[in-house]
C-alpha atoms as a PDB file:
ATOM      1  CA  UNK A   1       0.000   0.000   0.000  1.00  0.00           C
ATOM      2  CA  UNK A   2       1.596   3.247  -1.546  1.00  0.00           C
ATOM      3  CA  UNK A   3       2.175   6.012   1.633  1.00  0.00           C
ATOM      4  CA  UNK A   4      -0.007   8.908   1.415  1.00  0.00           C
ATOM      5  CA  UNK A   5      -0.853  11.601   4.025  1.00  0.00           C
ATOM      6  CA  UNK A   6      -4.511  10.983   4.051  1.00  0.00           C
ATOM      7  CA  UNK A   7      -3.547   6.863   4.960  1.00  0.00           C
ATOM      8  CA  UNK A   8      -0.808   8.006   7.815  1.00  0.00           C
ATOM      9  CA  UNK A   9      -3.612  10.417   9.603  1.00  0.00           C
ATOM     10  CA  UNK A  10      -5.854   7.770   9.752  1.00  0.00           C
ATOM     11  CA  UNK A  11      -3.407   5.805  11.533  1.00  0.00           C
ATOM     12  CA  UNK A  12      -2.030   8.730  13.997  1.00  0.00           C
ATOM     13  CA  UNK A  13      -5.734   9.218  14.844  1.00  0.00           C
ATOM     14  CA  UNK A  14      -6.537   6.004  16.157  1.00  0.00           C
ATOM     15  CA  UNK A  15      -3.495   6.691  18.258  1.00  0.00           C
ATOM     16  CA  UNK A  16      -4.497   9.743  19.546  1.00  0.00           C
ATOM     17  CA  UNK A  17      -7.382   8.080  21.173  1.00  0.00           C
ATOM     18  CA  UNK A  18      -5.340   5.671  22.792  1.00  0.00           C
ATOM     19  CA  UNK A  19      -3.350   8.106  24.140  1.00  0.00           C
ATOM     20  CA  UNK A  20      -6.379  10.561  25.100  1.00  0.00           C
ATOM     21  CA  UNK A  21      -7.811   7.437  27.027  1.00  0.00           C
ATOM     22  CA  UNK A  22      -5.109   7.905  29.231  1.00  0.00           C
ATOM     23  CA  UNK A  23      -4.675  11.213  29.409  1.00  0.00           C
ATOM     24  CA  UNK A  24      -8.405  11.564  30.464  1.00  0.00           C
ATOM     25  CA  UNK A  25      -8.058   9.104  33.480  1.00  0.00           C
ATOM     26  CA  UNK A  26      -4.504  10.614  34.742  1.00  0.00           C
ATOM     27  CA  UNK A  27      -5.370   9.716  38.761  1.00  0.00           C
ATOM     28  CA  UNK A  28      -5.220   5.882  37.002  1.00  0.00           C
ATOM     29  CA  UNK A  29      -1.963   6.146  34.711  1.00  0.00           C
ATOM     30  CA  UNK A  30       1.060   4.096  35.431  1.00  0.00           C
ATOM     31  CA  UNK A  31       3.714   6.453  35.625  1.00  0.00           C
ATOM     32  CA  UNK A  32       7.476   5.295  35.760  1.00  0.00           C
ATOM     33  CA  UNK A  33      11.062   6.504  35.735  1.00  0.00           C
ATOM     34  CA  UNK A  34      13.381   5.262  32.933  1.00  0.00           C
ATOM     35  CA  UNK A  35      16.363   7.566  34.376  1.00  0.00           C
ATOM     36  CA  UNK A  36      16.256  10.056  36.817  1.00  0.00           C
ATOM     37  CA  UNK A  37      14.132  13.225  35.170  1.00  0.00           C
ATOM     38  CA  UNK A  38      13.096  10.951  32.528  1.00  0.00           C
ATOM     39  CA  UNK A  39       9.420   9.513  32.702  1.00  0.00           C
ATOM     40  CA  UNK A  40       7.695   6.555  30.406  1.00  0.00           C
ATOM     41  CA  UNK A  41       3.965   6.229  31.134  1.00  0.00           C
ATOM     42  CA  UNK A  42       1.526   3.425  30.162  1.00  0.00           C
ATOM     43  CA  UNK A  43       0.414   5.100  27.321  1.00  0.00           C
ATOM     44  CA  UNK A  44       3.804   5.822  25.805  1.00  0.00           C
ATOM     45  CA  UNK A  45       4.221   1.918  25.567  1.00  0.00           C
ATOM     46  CA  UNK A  46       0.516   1.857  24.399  1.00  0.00           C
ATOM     47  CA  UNK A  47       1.058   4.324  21.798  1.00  0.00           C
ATOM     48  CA  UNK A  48       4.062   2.717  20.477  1.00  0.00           C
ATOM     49  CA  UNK A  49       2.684  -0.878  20.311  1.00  0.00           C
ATOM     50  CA  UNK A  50       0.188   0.449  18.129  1.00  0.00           C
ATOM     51  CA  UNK A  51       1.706   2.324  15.903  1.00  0.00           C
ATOM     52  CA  UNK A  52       4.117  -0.544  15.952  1.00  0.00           C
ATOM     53  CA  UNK A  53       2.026  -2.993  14.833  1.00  0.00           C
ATOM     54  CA  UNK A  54      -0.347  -0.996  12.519  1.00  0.00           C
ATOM     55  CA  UNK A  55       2.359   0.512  10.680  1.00  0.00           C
ATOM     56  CA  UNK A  56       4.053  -3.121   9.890  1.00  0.00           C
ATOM     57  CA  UNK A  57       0.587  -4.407   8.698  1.00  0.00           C
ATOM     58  CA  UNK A  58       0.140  -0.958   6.214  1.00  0.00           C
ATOM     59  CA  UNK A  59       3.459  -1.104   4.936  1.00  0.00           C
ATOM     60  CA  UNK A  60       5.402  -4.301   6.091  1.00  0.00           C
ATOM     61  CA  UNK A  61       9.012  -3.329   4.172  1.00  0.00           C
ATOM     62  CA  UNK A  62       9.635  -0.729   6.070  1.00  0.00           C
ATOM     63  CA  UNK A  63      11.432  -0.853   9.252  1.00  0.00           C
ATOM     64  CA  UNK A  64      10.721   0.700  12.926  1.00  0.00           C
ATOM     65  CA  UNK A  65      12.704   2.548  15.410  1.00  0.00           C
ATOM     66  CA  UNK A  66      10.416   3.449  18.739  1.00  0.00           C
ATOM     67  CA  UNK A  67      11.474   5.222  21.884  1.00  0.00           C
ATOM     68  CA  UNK A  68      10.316   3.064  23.741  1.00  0.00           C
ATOM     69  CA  UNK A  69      10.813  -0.191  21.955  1.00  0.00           C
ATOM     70  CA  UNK A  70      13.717   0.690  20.108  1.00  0.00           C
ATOM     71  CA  UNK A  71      14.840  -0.353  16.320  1.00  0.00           C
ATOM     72  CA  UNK A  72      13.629  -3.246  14.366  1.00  0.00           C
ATOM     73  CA  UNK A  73      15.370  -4.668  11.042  1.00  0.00           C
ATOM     74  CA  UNK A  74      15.360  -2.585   7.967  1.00  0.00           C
ATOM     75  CA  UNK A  75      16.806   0.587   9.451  1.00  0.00           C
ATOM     76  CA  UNK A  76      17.330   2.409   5.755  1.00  0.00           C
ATOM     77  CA  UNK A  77      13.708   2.208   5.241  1.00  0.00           C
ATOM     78  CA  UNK A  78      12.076   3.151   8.825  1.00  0.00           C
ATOM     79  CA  UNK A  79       9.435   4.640  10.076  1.00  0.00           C
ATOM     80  CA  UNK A  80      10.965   7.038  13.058  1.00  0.00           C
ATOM     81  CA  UNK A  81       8.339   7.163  16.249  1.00  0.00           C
ATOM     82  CA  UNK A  82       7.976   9.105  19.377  1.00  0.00           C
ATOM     83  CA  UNK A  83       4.926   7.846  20.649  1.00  0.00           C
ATOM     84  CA  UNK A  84       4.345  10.698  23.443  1.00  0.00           C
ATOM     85  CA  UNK A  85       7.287  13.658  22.858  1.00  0.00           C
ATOM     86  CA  UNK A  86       5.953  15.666  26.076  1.00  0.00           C
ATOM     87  CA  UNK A  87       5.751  12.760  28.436  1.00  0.00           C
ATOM     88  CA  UNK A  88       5.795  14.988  31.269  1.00  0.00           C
ATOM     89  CA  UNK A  89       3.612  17.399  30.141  1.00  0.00           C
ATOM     90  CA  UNK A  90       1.353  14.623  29.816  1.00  0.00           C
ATOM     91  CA  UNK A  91       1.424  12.969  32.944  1.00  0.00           C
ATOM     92  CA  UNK A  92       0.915  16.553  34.703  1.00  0.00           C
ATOM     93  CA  UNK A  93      -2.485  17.148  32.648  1.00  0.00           C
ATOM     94  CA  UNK A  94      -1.046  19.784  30.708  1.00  0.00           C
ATOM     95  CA  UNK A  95      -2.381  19.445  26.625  1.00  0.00           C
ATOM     96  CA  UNK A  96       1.452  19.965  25.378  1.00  0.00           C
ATOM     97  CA  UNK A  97       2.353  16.681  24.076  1.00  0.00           C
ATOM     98  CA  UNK A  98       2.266  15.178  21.002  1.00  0.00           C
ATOM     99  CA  UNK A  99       2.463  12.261  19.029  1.00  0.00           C
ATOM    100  CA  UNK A 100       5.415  12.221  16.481  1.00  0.00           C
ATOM    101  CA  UNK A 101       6.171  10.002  13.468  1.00  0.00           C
ATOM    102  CA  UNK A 102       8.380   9.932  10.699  1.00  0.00           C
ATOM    103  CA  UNK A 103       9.320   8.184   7.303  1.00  0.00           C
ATOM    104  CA  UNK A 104      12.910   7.916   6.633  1.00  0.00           C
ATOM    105  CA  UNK A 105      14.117   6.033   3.234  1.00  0.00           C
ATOM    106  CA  UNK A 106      17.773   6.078   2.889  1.00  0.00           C
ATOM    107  CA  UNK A 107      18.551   9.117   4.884  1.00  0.00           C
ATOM    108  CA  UNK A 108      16.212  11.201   3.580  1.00  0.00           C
ATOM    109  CA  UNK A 109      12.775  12.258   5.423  1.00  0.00           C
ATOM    110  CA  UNK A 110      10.050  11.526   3.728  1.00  0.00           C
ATOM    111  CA  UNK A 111       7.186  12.207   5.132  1.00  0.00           C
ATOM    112  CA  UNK A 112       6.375  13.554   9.247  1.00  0.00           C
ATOM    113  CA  UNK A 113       3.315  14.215  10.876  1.00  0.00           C
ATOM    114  CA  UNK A 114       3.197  15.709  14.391  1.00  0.00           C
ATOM    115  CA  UNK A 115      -0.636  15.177  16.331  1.00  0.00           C
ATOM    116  CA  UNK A 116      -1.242  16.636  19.481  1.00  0.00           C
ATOM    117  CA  UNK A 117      -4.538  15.075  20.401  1.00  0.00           C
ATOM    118  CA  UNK A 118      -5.309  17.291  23.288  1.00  0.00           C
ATOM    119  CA  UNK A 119      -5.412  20.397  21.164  1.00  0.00           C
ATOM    120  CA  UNK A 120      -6.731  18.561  18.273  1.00  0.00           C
ATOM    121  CA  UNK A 121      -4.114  19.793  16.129  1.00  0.00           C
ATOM    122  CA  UNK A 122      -2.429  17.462  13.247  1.00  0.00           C
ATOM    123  CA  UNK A 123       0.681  18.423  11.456  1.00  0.00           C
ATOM    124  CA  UNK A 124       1.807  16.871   8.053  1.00  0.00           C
ATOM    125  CA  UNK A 125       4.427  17.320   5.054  1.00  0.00           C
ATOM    126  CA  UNK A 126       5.567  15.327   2.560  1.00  0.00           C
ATOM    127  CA  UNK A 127       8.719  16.100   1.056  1.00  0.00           C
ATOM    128  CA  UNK A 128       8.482  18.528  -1.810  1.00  0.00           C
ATOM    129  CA  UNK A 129       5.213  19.100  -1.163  1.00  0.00           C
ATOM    130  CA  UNK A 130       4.489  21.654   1.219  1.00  0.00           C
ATOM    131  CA  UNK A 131       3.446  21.609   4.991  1.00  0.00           C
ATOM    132  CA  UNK A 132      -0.238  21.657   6.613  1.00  0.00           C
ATOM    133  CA  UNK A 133      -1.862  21.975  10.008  1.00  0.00           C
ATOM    134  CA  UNK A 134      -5.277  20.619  10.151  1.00  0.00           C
ATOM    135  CA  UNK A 135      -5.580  20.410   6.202  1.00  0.00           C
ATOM    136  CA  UNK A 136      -4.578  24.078   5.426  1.00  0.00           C
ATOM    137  CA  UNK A 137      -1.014  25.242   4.218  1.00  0.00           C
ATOM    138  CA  UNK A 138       1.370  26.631   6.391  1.00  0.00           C
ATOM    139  CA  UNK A 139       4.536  28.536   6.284  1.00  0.00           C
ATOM    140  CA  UNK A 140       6.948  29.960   8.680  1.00  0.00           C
ATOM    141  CA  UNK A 141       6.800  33.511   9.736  1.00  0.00           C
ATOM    142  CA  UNK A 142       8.300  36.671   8.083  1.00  0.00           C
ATOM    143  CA  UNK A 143       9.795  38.284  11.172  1.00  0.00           C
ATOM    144  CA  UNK A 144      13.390  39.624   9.857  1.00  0.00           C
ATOM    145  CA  UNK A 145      14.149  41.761  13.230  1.00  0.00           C
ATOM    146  CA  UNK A 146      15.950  39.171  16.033  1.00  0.00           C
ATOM    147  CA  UNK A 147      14.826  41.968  18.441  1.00  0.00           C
ATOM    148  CA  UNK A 148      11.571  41.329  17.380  1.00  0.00           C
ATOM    149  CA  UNK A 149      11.119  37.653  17.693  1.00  0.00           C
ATOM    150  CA  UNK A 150       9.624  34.729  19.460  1.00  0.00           C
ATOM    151  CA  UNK A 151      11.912  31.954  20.291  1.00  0.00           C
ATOM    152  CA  UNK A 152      11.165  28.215  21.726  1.00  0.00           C
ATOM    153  CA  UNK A 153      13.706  26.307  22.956  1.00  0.00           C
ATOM    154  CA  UNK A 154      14.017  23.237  25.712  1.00  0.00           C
ATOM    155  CA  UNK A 155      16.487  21.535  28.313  1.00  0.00           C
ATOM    156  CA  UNK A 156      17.022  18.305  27.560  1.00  0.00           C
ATOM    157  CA  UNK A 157      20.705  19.014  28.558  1.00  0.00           C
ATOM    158  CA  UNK A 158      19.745  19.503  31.742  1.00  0.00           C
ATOM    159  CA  UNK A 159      17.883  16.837  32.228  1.00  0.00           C
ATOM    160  CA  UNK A 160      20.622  14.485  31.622  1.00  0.00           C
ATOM    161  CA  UNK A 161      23.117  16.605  33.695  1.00  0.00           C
ATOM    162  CA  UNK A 162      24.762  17.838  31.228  1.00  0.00           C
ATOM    163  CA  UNK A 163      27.965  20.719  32.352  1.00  0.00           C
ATOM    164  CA  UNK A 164      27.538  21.537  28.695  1.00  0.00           C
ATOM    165  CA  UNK A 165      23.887  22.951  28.974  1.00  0.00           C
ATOM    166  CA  UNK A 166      21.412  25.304  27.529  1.00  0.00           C
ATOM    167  CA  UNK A 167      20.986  28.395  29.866  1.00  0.00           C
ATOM    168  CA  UNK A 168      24.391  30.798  28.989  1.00  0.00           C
ATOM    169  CA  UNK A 169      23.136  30.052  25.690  1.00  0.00           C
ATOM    170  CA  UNK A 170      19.409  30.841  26.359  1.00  0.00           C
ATOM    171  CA  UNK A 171      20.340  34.058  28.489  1.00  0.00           C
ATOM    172  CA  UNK A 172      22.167  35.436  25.351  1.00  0.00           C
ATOM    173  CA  UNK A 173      19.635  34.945  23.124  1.00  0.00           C
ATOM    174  CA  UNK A 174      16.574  35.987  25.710  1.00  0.00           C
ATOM    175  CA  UNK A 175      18.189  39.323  26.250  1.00  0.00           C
ATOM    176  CA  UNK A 176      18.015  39.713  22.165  1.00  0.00           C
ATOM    177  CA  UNK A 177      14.532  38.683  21.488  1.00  0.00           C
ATOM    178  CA  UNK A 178      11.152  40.123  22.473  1.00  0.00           C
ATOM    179  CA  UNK A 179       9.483  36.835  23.979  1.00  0.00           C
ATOM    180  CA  UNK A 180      10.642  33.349  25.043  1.00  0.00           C
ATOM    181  CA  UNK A 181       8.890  29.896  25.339  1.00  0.00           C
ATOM    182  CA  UNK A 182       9.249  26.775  26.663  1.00  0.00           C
ATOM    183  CA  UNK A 183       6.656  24.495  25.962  1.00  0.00           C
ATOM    184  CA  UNK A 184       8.074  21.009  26.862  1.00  0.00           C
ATOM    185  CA  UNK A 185       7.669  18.976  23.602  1.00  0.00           C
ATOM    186  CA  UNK A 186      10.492  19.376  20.856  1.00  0.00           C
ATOM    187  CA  UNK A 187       8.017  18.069  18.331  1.00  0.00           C
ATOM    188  CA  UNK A 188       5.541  20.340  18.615  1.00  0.00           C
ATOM    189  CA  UNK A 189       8.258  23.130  18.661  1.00  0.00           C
ATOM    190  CA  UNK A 190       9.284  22.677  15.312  1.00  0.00           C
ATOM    191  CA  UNK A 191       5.596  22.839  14.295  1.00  0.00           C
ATOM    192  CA  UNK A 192       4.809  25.827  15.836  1.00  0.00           C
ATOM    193  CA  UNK A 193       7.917  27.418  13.637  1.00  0.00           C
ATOM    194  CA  UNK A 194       6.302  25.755  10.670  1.00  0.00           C
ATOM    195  CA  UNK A 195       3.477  27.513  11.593  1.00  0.00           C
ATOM    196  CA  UNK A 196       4.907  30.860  12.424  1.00  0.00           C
ATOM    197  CA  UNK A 197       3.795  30.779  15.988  1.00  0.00           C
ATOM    198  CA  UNK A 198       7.206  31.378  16.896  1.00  0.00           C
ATOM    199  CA  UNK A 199      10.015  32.414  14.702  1.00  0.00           C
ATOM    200  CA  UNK A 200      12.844  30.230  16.048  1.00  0.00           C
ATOM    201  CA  UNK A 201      13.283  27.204  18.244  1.00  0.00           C
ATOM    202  CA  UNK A 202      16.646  25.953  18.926  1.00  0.00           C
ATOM    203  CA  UNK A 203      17.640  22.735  21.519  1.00  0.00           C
ATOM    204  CA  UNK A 204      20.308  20.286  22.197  1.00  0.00           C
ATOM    205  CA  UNK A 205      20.831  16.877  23.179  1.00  0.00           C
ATOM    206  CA  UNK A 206      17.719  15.979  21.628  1.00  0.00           C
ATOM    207  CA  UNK A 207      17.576  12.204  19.776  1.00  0.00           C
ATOM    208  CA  UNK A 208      16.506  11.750  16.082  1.00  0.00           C
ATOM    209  CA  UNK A 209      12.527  10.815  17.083  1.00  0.00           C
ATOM    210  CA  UNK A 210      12.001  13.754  19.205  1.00  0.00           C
ATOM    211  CA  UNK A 211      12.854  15.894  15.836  1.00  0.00           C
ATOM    212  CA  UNK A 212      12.543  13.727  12.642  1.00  0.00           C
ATOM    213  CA  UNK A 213       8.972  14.687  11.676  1.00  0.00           C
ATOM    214  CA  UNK A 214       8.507  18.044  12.854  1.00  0.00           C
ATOM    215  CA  UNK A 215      11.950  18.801  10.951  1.00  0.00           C
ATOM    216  CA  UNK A 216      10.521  17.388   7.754  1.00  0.00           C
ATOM    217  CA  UNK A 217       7.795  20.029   8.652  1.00  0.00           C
ATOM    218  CA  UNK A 218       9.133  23.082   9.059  1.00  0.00           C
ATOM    219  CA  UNK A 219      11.635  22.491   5.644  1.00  0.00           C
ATOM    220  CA  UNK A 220       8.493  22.619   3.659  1.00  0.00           C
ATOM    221  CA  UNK A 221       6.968  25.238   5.766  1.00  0.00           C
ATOM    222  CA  UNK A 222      10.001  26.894   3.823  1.00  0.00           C
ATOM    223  CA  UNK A 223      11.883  27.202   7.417  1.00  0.00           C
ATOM    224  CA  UNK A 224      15.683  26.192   7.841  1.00  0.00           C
ATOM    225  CA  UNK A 225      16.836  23.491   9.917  1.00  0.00           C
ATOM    226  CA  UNK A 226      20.903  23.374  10.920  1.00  0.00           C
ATOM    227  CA  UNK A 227      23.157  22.959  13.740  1.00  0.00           C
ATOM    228  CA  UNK A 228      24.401  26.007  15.873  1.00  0.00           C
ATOM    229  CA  UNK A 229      27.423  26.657  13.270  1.00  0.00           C
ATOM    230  CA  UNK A 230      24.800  26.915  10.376  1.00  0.00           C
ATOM    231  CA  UNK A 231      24.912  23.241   8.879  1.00  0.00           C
ATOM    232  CA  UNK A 232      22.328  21.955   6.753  1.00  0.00           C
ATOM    233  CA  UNK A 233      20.819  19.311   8.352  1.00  0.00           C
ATOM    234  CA  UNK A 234      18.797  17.258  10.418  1.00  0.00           C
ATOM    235  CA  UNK A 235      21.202  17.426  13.823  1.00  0.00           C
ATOM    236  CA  UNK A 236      19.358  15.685  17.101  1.00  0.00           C
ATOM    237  CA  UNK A 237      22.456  17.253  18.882  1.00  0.00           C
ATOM    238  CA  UNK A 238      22.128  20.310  17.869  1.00  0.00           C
ATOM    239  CA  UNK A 239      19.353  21.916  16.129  1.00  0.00           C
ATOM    240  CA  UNK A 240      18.514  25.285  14.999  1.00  0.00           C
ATOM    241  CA  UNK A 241      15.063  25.776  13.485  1.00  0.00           C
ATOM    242  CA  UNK A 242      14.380  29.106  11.877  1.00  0.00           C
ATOM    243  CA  UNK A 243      12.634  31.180   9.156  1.00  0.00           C
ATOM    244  CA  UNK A 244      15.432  32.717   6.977  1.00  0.00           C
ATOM    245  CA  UNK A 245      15.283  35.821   7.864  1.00  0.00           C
ATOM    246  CA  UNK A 246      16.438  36.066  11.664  1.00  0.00           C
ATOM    247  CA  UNK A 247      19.086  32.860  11.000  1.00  0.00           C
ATOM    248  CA  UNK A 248      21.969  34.866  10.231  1.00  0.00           C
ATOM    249  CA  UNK A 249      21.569  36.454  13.613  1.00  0.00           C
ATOM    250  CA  UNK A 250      20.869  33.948  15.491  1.00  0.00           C
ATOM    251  CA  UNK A 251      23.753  31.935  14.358  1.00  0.00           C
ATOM    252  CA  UNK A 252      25.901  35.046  15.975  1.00  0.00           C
ATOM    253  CA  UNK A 253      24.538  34.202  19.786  1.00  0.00           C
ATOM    254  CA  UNK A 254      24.893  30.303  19.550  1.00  0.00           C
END
């Protein structure tokens, strides 16, 4: 069965009622610690089964590399998942959290669509064929003033106690920007530049299924996506997501 959009949403869907299950009976949820400051609940491993197993029966030759379950065969042709990016959002009743997945063939992203079933919003592109939120076309903003701007960004860094962290970095660029948010899901980040909600969102330390999808996104939202020094690229390490015309500033303060 040939990939489309339309067949993917139907599939992210159904997950986002598996996940909204839980996230409607919170006082019930099985709530663990993988590593200290990092949570998995029963519905990330819920989530992930499903979309597991649906995806294989859709489109058995590709591959599968879960959070939570990790990577399958096939790895050049792989469908790249993050069953709940915002796990801690999620388990605090908060609606920031999202459901992330990704079609990687050879490298290249594919396809990404980013759901965030709480807020009922569902984010798609395909490559070379534009971005959407909730059917309509989107594009990242116009803002060309860094003084100007809304930036996103997140702490992953020091969540894994990282010396290397986020904040001399974030207290540079806060002091050159207008506002600042931290919203506690990388995935939905990158949509929100997509969408010109916010003009930037940079973070570090991140791992390829927090970002795959909502990268794919915001490149046909016409949006850049590098690493601090300015590399092209898809970097989970390091990654810089922008409209073109505060990048060249931005780039200064990383």
């Amino acid at each position: 069965m040939p990939v489309s959009l339309a067949s993917l949403e139907k599939i992210i869907r159904v997950a986002g009622d598996i996940a909204l299950g839980q996230f409607n009976d919170l006082q019930n949820l099985e709530v663990s610690q993988k590593s200290p400051r990092d949570f998995v609940t029963a519905a990330d491993i819920a989530v992930e089964k499903f979309l597991k197993q649906a995806l294989a029966e859709h489109y058995p030759e590709y591959g599968f590399w879960g959070e939570e379950s990790g990577k399958t065969e096939n790895q050049a042709q792989r469908w790249i998942v993050d069953p709940i990016d915002g796990t801690h959002s999620f388990a605090k009743g908060q609606y920031f959290w999202s459901i992330s997945v990704a079609l990687e063939i050879d490298g290249e992203l594919m396809f990404g669509a980013v759901f965030a079933p709480a807020l009922d919003d569902y984010y798609c592109a395909k490559k070379d064929a534009g971005a959407f939120k909730n059917g309509q076309k989107i594009s990242v903003s116009s803002e060309d003033d860094l003084g100007n701007s809304m930036i996103a960004t997140g702490f992953a860094c020091l969540r894994s106690y990282l010396e290397k962290n986020n904040l001399e970095r974030f207290c540079r660029i806060a002091q050159a920007t207008t506002g600042q948010r931290r919203f506690g899901s990388a995935a939905m980040d990158l949509c929100l530049v997509a969408d010109g909600q916010v003009d930037a969102f940079w973070e570090q330390e991140l791992n390829l299924y927090d970002i795959a999808a909502g990268a794919l996104i915001v490149l046909e939202a016409g949006g850049t996506i590098t690493d601090f020094k300015g590399n092209n690229g898809v970097f989970p390490k390091q990654i810089l997501a922008s409209n073109k015309g505060i990048l060249t500033e931005l780039l200064t303060l990383m």
